[in-house]
C-alpha atoms as a PDB file:
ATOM      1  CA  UNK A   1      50.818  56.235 -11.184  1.00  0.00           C
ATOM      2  CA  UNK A   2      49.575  59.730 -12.593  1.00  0.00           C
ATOM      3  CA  UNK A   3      48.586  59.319 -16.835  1.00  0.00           C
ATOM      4  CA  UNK A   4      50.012  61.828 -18.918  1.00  0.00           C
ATOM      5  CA  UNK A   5      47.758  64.350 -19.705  1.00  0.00           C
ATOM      6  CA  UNK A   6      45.425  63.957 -22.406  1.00  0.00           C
ATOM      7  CA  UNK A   7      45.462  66.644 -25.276  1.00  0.00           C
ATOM      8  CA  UNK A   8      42.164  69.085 -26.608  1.00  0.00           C
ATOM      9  CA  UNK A   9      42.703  71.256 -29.270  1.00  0.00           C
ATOM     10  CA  UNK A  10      39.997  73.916 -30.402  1.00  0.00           C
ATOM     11  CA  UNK A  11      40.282  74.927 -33.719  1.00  0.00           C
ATOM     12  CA  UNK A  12      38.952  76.495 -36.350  1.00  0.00           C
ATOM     13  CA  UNK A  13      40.561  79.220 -38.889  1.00  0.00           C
ATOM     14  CA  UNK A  14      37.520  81.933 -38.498  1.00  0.00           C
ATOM     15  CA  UNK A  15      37.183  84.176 -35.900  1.00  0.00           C
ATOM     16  CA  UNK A  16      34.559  84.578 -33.929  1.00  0.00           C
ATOM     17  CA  UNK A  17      33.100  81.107 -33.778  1.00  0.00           C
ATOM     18  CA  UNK A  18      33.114  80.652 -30.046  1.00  0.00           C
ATOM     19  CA  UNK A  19      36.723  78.855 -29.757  1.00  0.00           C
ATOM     20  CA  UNK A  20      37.634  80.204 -26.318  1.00  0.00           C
ATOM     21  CA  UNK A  21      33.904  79.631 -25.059  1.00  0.00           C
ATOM     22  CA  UNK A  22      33.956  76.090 -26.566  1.00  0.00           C
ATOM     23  CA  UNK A  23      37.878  76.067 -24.213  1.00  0.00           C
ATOM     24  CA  UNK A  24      36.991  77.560 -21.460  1.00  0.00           C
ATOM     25  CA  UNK A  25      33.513  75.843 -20.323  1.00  0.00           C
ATOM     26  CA  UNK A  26      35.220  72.368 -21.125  1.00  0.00           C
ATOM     27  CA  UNK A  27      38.036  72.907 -19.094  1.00  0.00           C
ATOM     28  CA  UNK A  28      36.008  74.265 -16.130  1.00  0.00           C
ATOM     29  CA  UNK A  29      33.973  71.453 -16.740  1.00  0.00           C
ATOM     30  CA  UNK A  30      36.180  68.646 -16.193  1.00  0.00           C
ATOM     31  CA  UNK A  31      38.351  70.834 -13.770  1.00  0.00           C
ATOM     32  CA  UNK A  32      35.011  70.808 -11.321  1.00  0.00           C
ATOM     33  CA  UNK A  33      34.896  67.154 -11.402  1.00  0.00           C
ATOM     34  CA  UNK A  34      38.128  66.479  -9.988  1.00  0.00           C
ATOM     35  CA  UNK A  35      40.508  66.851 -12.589  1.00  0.00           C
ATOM     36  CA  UNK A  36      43.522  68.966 -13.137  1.00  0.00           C
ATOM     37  CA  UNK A  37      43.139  70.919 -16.107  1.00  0.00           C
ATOM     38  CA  UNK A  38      45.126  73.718 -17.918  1.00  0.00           C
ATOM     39  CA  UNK A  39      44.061  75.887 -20.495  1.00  0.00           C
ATOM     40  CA  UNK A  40      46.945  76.759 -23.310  1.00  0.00           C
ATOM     41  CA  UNK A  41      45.713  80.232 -24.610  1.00  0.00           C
ATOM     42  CA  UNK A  42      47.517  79.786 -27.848  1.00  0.00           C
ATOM     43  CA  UNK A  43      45.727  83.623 -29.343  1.00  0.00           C
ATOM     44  CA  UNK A  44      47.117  86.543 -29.402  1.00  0.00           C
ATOM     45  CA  UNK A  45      44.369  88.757 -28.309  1.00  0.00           C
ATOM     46  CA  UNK A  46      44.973  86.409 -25.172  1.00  0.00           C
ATOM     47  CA  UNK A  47      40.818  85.791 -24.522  1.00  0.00           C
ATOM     48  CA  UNK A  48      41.148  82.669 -22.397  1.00  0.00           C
ATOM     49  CA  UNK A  49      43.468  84.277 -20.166  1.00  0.00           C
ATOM     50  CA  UNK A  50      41.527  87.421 -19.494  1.00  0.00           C
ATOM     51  CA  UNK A  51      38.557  85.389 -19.209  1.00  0.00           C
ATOM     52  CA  UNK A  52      40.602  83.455 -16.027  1.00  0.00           C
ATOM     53  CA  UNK A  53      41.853  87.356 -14.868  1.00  0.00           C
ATOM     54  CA  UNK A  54      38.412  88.364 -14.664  1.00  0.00           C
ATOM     55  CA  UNK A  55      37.414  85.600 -11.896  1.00  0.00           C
ATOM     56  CA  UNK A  56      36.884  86.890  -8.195  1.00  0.00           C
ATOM     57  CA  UNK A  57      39.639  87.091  -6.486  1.00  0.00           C
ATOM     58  CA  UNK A  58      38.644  84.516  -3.550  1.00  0.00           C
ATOM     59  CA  UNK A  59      37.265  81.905  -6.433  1.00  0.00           C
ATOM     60  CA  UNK A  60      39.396  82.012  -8.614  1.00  0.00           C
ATOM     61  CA  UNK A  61      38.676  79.969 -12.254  1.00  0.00           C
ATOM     62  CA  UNK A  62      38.787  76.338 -12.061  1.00  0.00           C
ATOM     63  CA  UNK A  63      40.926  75.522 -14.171  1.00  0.00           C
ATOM     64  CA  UNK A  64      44.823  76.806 -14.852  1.00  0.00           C
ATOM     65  CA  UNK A  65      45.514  78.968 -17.777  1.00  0.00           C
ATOM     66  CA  UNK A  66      49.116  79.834 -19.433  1.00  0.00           C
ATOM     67  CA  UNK A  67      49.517  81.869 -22.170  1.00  0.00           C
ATOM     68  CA  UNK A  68      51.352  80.627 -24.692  1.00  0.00           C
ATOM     69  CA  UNK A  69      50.553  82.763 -27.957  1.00  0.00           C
ATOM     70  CA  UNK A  70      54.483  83.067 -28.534  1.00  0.00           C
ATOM     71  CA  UNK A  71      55.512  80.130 -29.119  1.00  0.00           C
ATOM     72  CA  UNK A  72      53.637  79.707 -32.069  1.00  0.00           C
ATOM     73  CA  UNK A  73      55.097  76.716 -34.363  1.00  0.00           C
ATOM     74  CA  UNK A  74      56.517  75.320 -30.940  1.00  0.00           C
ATOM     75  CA  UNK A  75      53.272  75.165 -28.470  1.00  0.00           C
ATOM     76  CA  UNK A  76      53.936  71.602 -28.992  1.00  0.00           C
ATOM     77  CA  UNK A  77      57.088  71.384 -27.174  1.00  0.00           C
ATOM     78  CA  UNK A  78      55.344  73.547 -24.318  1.00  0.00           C
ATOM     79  CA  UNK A  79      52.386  71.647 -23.886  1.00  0.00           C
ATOM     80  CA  UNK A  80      54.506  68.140 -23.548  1.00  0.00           C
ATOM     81  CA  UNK A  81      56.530  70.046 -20.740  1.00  0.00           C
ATOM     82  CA  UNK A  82      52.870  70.039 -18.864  1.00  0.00           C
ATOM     83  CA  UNK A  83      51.385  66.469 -19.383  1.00  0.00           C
ATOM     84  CA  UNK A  84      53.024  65.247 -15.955  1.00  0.00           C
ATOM     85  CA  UNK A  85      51.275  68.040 -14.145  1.00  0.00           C
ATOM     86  CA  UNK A  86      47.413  67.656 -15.443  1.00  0.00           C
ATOM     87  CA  UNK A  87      45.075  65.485 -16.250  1.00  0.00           C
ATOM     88  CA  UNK A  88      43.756  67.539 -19.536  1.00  0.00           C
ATOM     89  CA  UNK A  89      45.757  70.275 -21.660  1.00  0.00           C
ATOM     90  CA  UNK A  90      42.727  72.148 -23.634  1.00  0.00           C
ATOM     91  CA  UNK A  91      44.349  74.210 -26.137  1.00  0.00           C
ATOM     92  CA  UNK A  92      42.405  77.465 -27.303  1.00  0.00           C
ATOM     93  CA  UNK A  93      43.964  77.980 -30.560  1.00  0.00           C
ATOM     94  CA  UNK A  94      44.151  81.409 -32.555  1.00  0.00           C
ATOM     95  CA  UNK A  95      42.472  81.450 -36.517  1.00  0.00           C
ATOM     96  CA  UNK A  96      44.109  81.918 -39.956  1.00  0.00           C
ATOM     97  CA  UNK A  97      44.914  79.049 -41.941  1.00  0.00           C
ATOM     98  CA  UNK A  98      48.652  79.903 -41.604  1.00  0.00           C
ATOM     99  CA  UNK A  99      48.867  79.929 -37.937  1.00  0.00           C
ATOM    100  CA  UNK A 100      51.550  77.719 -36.824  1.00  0.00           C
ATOM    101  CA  UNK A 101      49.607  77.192 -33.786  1.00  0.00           C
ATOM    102  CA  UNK A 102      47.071  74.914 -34.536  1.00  0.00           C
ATOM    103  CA  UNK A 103      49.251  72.963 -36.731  1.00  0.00           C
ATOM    104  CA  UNK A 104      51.905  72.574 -33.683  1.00  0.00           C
ATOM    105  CA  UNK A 105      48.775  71.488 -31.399  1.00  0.00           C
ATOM    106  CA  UNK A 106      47.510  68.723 -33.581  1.00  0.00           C
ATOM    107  CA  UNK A 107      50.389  67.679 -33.855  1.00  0.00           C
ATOM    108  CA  UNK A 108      50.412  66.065 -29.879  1.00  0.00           C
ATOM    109  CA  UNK A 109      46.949  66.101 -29.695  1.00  0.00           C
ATOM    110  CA  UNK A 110      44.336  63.548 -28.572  1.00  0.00           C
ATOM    111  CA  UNK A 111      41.374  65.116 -29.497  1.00  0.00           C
ATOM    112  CA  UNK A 112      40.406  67.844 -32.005  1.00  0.00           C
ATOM    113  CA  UNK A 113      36.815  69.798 -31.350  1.00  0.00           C
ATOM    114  CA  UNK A 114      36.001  72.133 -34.152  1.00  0.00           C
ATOM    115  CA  UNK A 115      33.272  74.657 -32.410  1.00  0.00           C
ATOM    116  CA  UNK A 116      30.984  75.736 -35.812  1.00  0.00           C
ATOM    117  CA  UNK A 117      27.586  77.770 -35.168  1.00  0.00           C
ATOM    118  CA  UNK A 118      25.732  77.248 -38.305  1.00  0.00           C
ATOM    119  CA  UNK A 119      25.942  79.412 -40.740  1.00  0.00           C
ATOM    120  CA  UNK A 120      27.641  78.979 -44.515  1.00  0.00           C
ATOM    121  CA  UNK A 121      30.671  81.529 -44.017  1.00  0.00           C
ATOM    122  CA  UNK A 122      31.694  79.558 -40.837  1.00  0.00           C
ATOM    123  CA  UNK A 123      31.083  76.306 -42.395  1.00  0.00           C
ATOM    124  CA  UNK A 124      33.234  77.183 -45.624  1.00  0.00           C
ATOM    125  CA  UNK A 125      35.892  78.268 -43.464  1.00  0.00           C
ATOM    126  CA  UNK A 126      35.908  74.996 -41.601  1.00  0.00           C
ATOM    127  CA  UNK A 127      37.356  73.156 -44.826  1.00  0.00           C
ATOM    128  CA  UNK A 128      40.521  74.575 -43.717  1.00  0.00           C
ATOM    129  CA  UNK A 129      40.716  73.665 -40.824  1.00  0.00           C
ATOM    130  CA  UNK A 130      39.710  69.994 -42.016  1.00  0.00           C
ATOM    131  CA  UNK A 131      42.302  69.935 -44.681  1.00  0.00           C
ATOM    132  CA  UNK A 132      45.027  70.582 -41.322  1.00  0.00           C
ATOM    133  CA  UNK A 133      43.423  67.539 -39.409  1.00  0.00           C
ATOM    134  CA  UNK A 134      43.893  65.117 -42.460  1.00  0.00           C
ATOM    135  CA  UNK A 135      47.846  66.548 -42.880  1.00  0.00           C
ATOM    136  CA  UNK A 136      47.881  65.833 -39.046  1.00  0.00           C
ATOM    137  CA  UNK A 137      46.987  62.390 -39.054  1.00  0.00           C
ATOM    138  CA  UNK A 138      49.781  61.968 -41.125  1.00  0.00           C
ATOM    139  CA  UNK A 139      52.204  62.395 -38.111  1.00  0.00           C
ATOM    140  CA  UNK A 140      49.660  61.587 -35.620  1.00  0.00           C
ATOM    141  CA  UNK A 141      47.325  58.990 -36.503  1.00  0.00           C
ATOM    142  CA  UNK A 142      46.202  58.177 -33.370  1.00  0.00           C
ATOM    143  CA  UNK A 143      44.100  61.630 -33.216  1.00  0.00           C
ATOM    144  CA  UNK A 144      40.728  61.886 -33.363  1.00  0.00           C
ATOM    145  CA  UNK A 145      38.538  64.923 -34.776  1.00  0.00           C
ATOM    146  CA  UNK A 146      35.176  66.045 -33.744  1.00  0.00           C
ATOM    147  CA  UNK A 147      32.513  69.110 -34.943  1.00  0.00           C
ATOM    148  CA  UNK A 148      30.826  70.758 -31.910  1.00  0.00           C
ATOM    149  CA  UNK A 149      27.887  72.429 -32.918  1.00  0.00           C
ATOM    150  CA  UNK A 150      27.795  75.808 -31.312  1.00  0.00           C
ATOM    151  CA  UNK A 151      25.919  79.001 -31.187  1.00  0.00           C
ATOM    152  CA  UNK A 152      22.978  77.149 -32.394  1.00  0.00           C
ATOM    153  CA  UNK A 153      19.677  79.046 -32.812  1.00  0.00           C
ATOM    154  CA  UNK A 154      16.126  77.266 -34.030  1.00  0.00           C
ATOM    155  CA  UNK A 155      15.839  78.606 -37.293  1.00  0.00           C
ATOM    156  CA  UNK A 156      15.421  76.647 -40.989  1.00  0.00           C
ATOM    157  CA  UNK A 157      18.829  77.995 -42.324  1.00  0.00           C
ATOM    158  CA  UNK A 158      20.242  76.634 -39.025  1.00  0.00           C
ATOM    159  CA  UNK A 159      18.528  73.194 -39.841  1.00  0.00           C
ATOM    160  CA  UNK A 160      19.545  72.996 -43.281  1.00  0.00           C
ATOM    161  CA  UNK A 161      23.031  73.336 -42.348  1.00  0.00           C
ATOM    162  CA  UNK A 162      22.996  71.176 -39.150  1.00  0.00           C
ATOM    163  CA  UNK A 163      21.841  68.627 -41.862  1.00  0.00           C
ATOM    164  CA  UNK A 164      25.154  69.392 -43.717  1.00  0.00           C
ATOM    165  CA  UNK A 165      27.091  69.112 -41.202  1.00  0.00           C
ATOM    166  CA  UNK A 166      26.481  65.294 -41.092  1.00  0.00           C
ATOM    167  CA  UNK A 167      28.018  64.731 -44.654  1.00  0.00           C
ATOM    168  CA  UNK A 168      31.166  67.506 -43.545  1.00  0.00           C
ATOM    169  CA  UNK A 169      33.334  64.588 -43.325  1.00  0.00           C
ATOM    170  CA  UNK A 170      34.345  64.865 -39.739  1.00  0.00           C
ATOM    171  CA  UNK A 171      31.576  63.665 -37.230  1.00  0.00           C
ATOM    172  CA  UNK A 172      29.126  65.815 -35.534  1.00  0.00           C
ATOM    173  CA  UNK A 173      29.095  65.676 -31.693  1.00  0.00           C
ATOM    174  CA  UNK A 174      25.851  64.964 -30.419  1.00  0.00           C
ATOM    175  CA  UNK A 175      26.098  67.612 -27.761  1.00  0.00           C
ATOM    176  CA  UNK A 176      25.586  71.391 -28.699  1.00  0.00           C
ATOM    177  CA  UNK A 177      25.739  74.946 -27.225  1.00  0.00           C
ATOM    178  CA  UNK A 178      23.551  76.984 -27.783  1.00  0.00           C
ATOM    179  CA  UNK A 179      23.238  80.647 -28.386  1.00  0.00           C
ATOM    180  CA  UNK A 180      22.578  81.299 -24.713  1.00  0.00           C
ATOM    181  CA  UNK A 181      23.503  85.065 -22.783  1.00  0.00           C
ATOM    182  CA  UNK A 182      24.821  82.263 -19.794  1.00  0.00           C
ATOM    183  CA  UNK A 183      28.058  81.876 -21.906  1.00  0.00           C
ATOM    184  CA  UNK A 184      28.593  85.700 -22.384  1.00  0.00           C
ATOM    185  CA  UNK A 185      28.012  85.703 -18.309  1.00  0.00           C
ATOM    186  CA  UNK A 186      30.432  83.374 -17.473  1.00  0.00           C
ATOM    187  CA  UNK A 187      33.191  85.338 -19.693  1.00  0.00           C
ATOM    188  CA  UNK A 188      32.431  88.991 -18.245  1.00  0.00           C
ATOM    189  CA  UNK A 189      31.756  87.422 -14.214  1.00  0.00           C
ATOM    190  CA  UNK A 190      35.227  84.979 -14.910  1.00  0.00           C
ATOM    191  CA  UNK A 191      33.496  81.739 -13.948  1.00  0.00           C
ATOM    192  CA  UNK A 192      32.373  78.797 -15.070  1.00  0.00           C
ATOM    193  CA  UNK A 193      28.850  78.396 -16.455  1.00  0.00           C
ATOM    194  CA  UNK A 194      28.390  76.206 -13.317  1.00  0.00           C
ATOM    195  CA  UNK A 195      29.070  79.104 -11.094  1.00  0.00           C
ATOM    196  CA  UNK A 196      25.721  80.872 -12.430  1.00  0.00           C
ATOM    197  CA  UNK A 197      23.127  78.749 -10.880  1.00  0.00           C
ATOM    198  CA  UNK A 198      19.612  78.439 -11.266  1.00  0.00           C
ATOM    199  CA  UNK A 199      19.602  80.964 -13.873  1.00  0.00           C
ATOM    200  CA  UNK A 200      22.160  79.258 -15.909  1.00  0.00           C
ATOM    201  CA  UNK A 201      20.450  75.739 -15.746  1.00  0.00           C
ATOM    202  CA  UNK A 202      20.075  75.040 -19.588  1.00  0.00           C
ATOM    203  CA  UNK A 203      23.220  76.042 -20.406  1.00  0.00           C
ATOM    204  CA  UNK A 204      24.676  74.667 -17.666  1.00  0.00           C
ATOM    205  CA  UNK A 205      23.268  70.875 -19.077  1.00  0.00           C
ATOM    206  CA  UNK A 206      24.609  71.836 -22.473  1.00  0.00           C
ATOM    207  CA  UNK A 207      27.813  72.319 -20.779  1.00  0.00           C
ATOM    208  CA  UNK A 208      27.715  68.977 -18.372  1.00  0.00           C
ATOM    209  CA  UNK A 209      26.282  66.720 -21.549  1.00  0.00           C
ATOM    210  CA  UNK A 210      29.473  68.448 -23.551  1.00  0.00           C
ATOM    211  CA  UNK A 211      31.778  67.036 -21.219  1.00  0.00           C
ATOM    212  CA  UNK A 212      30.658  63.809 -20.953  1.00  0.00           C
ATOM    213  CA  UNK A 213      30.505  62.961 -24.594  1.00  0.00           C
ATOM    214  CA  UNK A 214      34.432  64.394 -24.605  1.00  0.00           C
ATOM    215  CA  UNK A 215      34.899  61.953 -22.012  1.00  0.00           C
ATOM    216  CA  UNK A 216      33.693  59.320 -23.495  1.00  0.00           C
ATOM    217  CA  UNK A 217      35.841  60.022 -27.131  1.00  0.00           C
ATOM    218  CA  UNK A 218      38.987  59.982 -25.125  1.00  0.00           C
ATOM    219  CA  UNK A 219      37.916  56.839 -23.126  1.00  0.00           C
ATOM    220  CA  UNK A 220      38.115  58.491 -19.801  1.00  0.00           C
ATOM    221  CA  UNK A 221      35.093  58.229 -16.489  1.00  0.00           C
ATOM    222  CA  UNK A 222      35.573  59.464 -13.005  1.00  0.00           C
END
């Protein structure tokens, strides 16, 4: 008997944190390992789906994608009409702290990832975002909330705030992505970061250990 689908919300209420990367390699991800997978493209400026438009036309991306930016305080009610038809829902969710969006998502989902590269502006925007998980858990205590390290360059500002991240109050995923030109690939070629080969290997086992730690929050192998 097929599970309902299990629930991933991306959020954060900056722009320009990597959101619909942080979507749209997890979801190709699992989607090449057997699962069915859509993508909710909850923004406006509708990145997930072009990324998904852009894909060859004989391959096309892994995973489904439906764009769902209008629905707004009711994404919720969409996404539930899904969970008999996929495995995952990943939901790429728009920023501003008074989106409904994000607060419809956590409202059915499983698993929150918050993608923040380290720097302080994107870090002291990320209280907002926090402040919506702990209203959340209110009406959905089950869910669970993770930071995802992303962007992440080797440099002592970096460090400093990597280190801060472990007092944020939300727990830091072990996994990280990098600040890698593989990621920008995979957006402008519409693939996954799989699809780029040899030249895409690091990235490509940033991606893979990603997935697995995701996994293993929601309980789920294959």
């Amino acid at each position: 008997m097929h599970k309902q689908a299990r629930i991933i919300a991306i959020c954060h209420p900056k722009g320009g944190v990597g959101k619909t990367t942080t979507t749209m390699v997890l979801a190709a991800a699992l989607a090449e390992r057997g699962y069915g997978v859509l993508v909710a493209d909850c923004d406006a400026q509708a990145s997930a789906s072009a990324w998904a438009n852009a894909a060859p036309e004989l391959k096309p991306f892994p995973a489904a994608v439906v764009n769902l930016s209008a629905y707004a305080g009711k994404v919720h009610r969409e996404i539930q009409k899904q969970l008999d038809k996929y495995d995952f829902v990943v939901v790429d969710c728009p920023p501003g702290l008074d989106s409904l969006s994000p607060q419809s998502a956590i409202l059915v989902a499983d698993l929150v990832i918050v993608p923040l590269p380290p720097s302080p502006a994107d870090l002291w925007a990320a209280r907002g975002v926090k402040l919506l998980i702990e209203r959340g858990l209110g009406l959905n205590p089950s869910l669970k909330a993770v930071i995802l390290a992303n962007r992440v360059v080797r440099t002592s500002l970096s460090n400093a705030i990597m280190r801060e991240l472990n007092e944020f109050g939300i727990p830091l995923m072990s996994s990280r992505l990098s600040n890698r030109t593989a990621y920008q690939e995979a957006v402008i070629s519409g693939v996954s970061v799989s699809a780029l080969g040899r030249d895409a290997q690091v990235a490509i086992g940033e991606v893979n250990a990603f997935a697995d730690e995701v996994l293993a929050l929601i309980g789920e192998c294959k």
